[in-house]
Protein backbone atom coordinates (compact mmCIF):
# COMPACT_ATOMS: atom_id res chain seq x y z
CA UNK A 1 143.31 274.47 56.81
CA UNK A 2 143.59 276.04 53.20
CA UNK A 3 144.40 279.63 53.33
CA UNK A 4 142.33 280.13 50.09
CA UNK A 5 139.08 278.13 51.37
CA UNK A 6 136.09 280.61 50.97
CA UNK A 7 134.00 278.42 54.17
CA UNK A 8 136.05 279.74 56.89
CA UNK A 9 136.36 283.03 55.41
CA UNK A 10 132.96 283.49 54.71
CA UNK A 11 131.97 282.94 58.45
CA UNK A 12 135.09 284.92 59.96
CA UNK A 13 133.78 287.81 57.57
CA UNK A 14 130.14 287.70 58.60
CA UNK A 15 131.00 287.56 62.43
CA UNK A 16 133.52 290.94 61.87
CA UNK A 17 130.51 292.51 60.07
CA UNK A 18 128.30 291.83 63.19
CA UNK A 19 130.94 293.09 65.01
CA UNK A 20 131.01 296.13 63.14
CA UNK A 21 127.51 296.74 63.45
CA UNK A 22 126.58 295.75 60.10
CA UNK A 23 124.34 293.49 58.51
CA UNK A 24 126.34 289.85 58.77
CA UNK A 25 125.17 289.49 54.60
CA UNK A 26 125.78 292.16 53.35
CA UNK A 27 129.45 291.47 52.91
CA UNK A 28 131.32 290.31 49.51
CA UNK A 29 133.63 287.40 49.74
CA UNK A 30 132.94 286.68 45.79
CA UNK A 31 130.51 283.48 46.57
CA UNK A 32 127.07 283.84 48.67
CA UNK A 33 127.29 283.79 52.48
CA UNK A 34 125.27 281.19 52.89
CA UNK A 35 126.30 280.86 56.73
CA UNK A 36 123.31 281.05 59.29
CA UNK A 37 122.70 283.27 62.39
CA UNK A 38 123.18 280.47 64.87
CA UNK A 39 126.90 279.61 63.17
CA UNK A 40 127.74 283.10 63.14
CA UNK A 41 126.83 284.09 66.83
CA UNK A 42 128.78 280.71 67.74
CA UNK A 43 132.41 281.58 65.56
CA UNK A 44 131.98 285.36 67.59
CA UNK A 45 133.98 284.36 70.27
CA UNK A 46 136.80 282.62 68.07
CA UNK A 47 136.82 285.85 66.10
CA UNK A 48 137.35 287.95 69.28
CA UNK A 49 140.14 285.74 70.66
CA UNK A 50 141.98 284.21 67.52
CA UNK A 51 140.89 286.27 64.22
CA UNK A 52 139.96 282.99 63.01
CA UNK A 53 137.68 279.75 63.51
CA UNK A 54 140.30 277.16 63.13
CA UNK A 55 139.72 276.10 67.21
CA UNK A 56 135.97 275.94 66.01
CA UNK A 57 136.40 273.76 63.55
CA UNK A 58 138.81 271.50 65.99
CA UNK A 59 136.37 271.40 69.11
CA UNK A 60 133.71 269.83 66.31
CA UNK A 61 135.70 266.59 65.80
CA UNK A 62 137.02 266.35 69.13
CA UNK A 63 133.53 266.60 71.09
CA UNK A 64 131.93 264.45 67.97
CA UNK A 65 134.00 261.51 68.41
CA UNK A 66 134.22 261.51 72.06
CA UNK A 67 130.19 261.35 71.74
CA UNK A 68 130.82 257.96 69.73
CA UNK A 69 133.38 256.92 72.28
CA UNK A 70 130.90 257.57 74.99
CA UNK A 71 128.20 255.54 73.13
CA UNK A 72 130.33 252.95 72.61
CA UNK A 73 131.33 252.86 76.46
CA UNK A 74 127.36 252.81 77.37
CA UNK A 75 126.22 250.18 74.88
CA UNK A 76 128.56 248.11 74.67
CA UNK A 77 128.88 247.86 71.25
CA UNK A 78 132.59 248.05 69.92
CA UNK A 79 131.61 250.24 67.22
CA UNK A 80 134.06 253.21 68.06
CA UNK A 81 137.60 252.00 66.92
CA UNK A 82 135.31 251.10 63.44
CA UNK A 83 133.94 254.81 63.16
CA UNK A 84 137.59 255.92 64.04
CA UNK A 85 139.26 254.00 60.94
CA UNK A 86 136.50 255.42 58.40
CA UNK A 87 137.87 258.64 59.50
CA UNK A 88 141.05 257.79 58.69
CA UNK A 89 140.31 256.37 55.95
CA UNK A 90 138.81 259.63 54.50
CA UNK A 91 136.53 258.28 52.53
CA UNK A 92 132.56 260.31 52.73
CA UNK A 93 134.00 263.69 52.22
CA UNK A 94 135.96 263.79 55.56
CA UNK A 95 139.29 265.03 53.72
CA UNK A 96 137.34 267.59 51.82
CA UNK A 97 135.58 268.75 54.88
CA UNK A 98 139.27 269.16 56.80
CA UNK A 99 141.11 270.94 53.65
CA UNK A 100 137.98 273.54 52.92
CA UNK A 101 137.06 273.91 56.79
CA UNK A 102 133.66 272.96 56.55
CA UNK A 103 132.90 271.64 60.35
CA UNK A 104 130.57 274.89 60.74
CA UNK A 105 127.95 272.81 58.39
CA UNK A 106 127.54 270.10 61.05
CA UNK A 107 127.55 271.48 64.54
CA UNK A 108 123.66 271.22 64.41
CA UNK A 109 124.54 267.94 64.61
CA UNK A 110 126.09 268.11 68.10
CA UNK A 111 122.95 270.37 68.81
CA UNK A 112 120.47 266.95 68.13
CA UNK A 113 122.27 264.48 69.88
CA UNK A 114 122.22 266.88 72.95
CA UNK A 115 118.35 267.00 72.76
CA UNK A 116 118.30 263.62 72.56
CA UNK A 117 120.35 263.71 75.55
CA UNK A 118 118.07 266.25 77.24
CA UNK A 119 114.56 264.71 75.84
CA UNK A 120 113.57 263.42 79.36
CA UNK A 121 114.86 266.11 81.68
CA UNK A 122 113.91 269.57 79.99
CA UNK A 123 112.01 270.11 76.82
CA UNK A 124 112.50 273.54 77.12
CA UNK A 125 115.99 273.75 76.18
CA UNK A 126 115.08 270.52 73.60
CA UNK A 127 113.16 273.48 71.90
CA UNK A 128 115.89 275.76 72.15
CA UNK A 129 118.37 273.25 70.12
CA UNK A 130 116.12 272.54 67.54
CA UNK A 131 115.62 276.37 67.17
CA UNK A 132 119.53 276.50 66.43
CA UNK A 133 119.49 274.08 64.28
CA UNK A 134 117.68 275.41 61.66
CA UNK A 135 118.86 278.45 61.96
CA UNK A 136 122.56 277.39 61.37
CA UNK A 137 121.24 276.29 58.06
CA UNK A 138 117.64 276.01 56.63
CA UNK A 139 118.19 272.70 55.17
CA UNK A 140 118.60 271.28 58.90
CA UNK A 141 114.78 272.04 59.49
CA UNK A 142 114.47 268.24 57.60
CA UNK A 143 116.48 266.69 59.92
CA UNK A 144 114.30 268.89 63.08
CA UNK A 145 111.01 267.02 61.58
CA UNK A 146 112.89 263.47 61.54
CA UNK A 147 113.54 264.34 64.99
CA UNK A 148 110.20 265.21 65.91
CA UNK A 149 108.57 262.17 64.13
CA UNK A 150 110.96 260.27 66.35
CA UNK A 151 109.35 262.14 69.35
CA UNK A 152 105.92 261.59 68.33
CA UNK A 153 106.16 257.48 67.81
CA UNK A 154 108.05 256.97 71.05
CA UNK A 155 106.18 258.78 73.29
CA UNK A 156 102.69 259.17 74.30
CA UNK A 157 101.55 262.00 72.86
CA UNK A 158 101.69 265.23 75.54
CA UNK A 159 100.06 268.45 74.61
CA UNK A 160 101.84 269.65 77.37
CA UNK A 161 105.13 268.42 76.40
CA UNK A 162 104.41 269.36 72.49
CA UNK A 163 104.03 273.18 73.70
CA UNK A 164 106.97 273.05 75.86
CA UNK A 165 109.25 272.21 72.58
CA UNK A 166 107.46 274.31 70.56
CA UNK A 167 107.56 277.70 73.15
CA UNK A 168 111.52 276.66 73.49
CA UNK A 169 111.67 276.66 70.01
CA UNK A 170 110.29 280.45 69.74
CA UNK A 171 112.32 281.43 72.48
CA UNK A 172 115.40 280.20 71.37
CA UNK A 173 114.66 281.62 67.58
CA UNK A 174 114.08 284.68 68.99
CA UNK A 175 117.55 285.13 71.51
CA UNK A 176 119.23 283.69 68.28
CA UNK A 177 117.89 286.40 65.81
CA UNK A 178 117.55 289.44 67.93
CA UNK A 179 121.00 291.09 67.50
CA UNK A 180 121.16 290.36 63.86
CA UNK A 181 117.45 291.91 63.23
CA UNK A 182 118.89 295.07 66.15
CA UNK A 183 122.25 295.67 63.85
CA UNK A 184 120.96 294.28 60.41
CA UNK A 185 118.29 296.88 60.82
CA UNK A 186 115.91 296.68 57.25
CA UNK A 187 118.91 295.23 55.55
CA UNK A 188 118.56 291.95 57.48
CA UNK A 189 115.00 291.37 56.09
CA UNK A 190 115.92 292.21 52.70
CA UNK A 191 119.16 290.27 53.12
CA UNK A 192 119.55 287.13 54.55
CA UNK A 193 120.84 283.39 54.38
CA UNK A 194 117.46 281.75 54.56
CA UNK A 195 115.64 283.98 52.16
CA UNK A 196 119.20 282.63 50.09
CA UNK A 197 118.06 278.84 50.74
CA UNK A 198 114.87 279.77 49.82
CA UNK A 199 116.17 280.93 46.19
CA UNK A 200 118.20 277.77 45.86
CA UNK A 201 115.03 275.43 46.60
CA UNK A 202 113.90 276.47 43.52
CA UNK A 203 116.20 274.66 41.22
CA UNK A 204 115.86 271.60 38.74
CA UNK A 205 117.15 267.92 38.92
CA UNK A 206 119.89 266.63 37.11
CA UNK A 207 118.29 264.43 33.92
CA UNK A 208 120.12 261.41 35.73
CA UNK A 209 116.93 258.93 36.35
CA UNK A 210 113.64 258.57 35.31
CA UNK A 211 112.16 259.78 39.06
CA UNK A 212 113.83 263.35 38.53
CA UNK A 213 113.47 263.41 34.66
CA UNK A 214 109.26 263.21 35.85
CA UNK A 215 109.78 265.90 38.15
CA UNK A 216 111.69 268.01 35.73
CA UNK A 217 108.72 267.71 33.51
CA UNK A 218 106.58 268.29 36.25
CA UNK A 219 108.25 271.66 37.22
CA UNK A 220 108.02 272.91 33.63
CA UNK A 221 104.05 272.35 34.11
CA UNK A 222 103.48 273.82 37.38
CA UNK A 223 106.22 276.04 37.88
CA UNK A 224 109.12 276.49 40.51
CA UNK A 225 106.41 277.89 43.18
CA UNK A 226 103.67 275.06 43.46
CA UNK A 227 107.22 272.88 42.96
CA UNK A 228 107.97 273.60 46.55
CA UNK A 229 104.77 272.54 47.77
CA UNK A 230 105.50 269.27 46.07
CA UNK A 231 109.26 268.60 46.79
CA UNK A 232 107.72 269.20 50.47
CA UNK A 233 104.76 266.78 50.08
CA UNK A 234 106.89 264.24 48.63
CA UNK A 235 109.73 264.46 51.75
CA UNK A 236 106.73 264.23 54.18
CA UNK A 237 105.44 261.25 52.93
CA UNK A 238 109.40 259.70 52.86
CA UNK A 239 109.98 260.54 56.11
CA UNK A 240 106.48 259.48 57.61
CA UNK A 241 106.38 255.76 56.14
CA UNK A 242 110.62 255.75 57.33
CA UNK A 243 108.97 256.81 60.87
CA UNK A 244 106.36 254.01 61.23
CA UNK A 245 109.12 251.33 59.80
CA UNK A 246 111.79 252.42 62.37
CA UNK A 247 109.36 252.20 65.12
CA UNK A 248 108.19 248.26 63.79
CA UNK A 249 112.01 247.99 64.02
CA UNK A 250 112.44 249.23 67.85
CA UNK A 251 114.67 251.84 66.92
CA UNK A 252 115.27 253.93 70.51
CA UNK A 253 116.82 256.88 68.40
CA UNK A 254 116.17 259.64 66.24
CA UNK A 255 119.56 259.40 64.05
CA UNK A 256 118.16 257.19 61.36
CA UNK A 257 114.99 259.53 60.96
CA UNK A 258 117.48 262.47 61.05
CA UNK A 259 119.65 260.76 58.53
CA UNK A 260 116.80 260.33 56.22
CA UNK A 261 115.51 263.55 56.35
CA UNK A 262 118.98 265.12 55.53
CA UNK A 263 119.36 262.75 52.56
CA UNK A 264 116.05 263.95 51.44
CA UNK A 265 116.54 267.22 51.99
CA UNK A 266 120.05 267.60 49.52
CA UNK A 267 118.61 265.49 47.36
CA UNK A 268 115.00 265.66 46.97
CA UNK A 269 114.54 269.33 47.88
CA UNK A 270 118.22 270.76 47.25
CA UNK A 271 119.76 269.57 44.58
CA UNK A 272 120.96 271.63 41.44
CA UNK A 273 123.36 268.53 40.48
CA UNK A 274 125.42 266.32 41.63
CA UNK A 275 125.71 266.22 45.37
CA UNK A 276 128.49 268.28 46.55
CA UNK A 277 131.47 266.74 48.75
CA UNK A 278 130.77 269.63 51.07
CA UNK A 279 126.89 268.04 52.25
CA UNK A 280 127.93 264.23 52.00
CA UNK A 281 128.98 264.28 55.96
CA UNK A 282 125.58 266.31 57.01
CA UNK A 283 123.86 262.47 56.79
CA UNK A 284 126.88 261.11 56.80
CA UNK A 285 127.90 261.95 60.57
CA UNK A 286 123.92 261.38 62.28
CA UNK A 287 124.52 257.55 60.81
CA UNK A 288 127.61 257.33 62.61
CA UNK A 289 125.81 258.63 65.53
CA UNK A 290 123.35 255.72 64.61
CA UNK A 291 125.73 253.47 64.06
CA UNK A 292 127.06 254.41 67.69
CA UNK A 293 123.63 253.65 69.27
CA UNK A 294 123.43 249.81 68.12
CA UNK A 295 122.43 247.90 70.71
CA UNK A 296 122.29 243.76 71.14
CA UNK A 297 118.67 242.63 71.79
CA UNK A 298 119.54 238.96 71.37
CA UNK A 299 120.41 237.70 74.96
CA UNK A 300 122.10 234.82 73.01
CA UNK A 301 124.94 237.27 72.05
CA UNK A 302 128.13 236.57 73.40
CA UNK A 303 128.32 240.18 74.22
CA UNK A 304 125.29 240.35 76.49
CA UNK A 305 127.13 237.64 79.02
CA UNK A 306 128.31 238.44 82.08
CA UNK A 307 129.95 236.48 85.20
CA UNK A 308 126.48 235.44 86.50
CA UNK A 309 127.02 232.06 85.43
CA UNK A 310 124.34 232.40 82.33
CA UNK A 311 125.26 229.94 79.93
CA UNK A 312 124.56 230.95 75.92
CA UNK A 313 120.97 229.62 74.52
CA UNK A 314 119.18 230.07 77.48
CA UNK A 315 117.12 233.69 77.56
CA UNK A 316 116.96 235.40 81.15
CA UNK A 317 113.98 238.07 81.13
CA UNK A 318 116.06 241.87 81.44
């Protein structure tokens, strides 16, 4: 870890502030705390016990990759030593994201694969999850739709279900914001990290292609507001059409959908330049997760055989 990496510091900072009984944003680290209430509440108890978040940023890789290893144990699929040596490799940001302690960034990605996990045995706490998800970072609340388009294609649609997520989801925002709106006091309204991500929505494309050169010249017409509403139109209709091809294609998952929508959403909807090393991983890491879920529909595969005495080229019903 880099003693002069403003990531960790920014998060240690707004967690003592909490602490302090002040408002977690209202500190000055010389950069915007951009850090969101579900991140901070989760580095507390590091704070308490080590004065840092190092051991935070350590349980991240070592629960994420023993969620690929597990994958790769269920499916089948050899993919895990692969996903291992890309790590090493450090290729995708990975040794920028160790040097400037970034891991806080991508725990909402540890958040969605447990909903997936928990998608058939309690939508309640499925709500909950995608609750702290956006509130560790508003640009997450992309990747919470890809989810829930996921949701909607695979299963029959439940009003019942639909209201469990959705009550879980107030719940959960409301457990998650409480102590910051009790100690933050008027401050925390005036002062916080999403009205910050709403600020940064508003900026321009790089001139780099002729797509964003149009929208550029767009955004001069109808001005940063009404650009919103488009940037958000536009992502919607991405992530819809990605939704109908994935379920043509049989995909079981949500991490392509949630991959998509957090490419979208740093590059469609956030994007004041070039892409920064520190949000390459956020779609990076749900497309290993993806990667992870491959599974071998041929029964022709070699890997599908077992000691029943099947011989390759003949299909057996599952």
């Amino acid at each position: 870890h880099d003693q002069s990496s403003t990531r960790d510091t920014a998060i240690e900072v707004a967690a003592q502030a909490l602490l302090h009984g002040q408002n977690a944003w209202n500190v000055n680290i010389g950069v915007p705390v951009t850090t969101g209430p579900t991140s901070i509440l989760l580095a507390i108890p590091f704070v308490i016990l080590f004065g840092e978040i190092n051991w935070l940023s350590f349980c991240f890789w070592l629960v994420f990759f023993l969620v690929l290893l597990l994958c790769d144990i269920y499916y089948r699929n050899n993919t895990w030593p692969t996903l291992i040596m890309i790590f090493m490799l450090g290729s995708f940001g990975f040794v920028h994201t160790l040097y400037w302690s970034l891991e806080e960034l991508y725990y909402p990605i540890l958040y969605l694969a447990l909903a997936y996990f928990l998608v058939k045995r309690n939508l309640w706490l499925v709500g909950s999850l995608l609750a702290a998800c956006v509130l560790s970072r508003i640009s997450y609340v992309f990747m919470v739709f890809g989810f829930g388009l996921w949701y909607l294609f695979s299963f029959q649609f439940n009003w019942q279900s639909i209201l469990k997520i959705g009550l879980g989801f107030v719940l959960g925002s409301v457990v998650i914001l409480l102590p910051f709106v009790i100690i933050g006091g008027k401050s925390f309204w005036s002062n916080n990290a999403l009205r910050l991500a709403f600020d940064m929505s508003a900026s321009s494309y790089p001139n780099s292609n002729f797509v964003f050169q149009a929208l550029n010249q767009l955004n001069v017409q109808i001005g940063a507001g009404a650009m919103r509403f488009v940037k958000l139109g536009l992502t919607t209709i991405v992530m819809c059409a990605t939704a109908c091809g994935l379920q043509r294609a049989k995909v079981h998952h949500p991490f392509w959908h949630i991959t998509i929508g957090s490419l979208l959403a740093h590059t469609l909807v956030w994007c004041n330049g070039a892409l920064p090393n520190d949000y390459v991983l956020i779609f990076v890491l749900p497309a290993m997760l993806a990667i992870a879920m491959i599974t071998y529909n041929n029964l022709d595969d070699p890997r599908n055989l077992t000691n029943t005495g099947r011989k390759p080229g003949k299909a057996t019903r599952k």
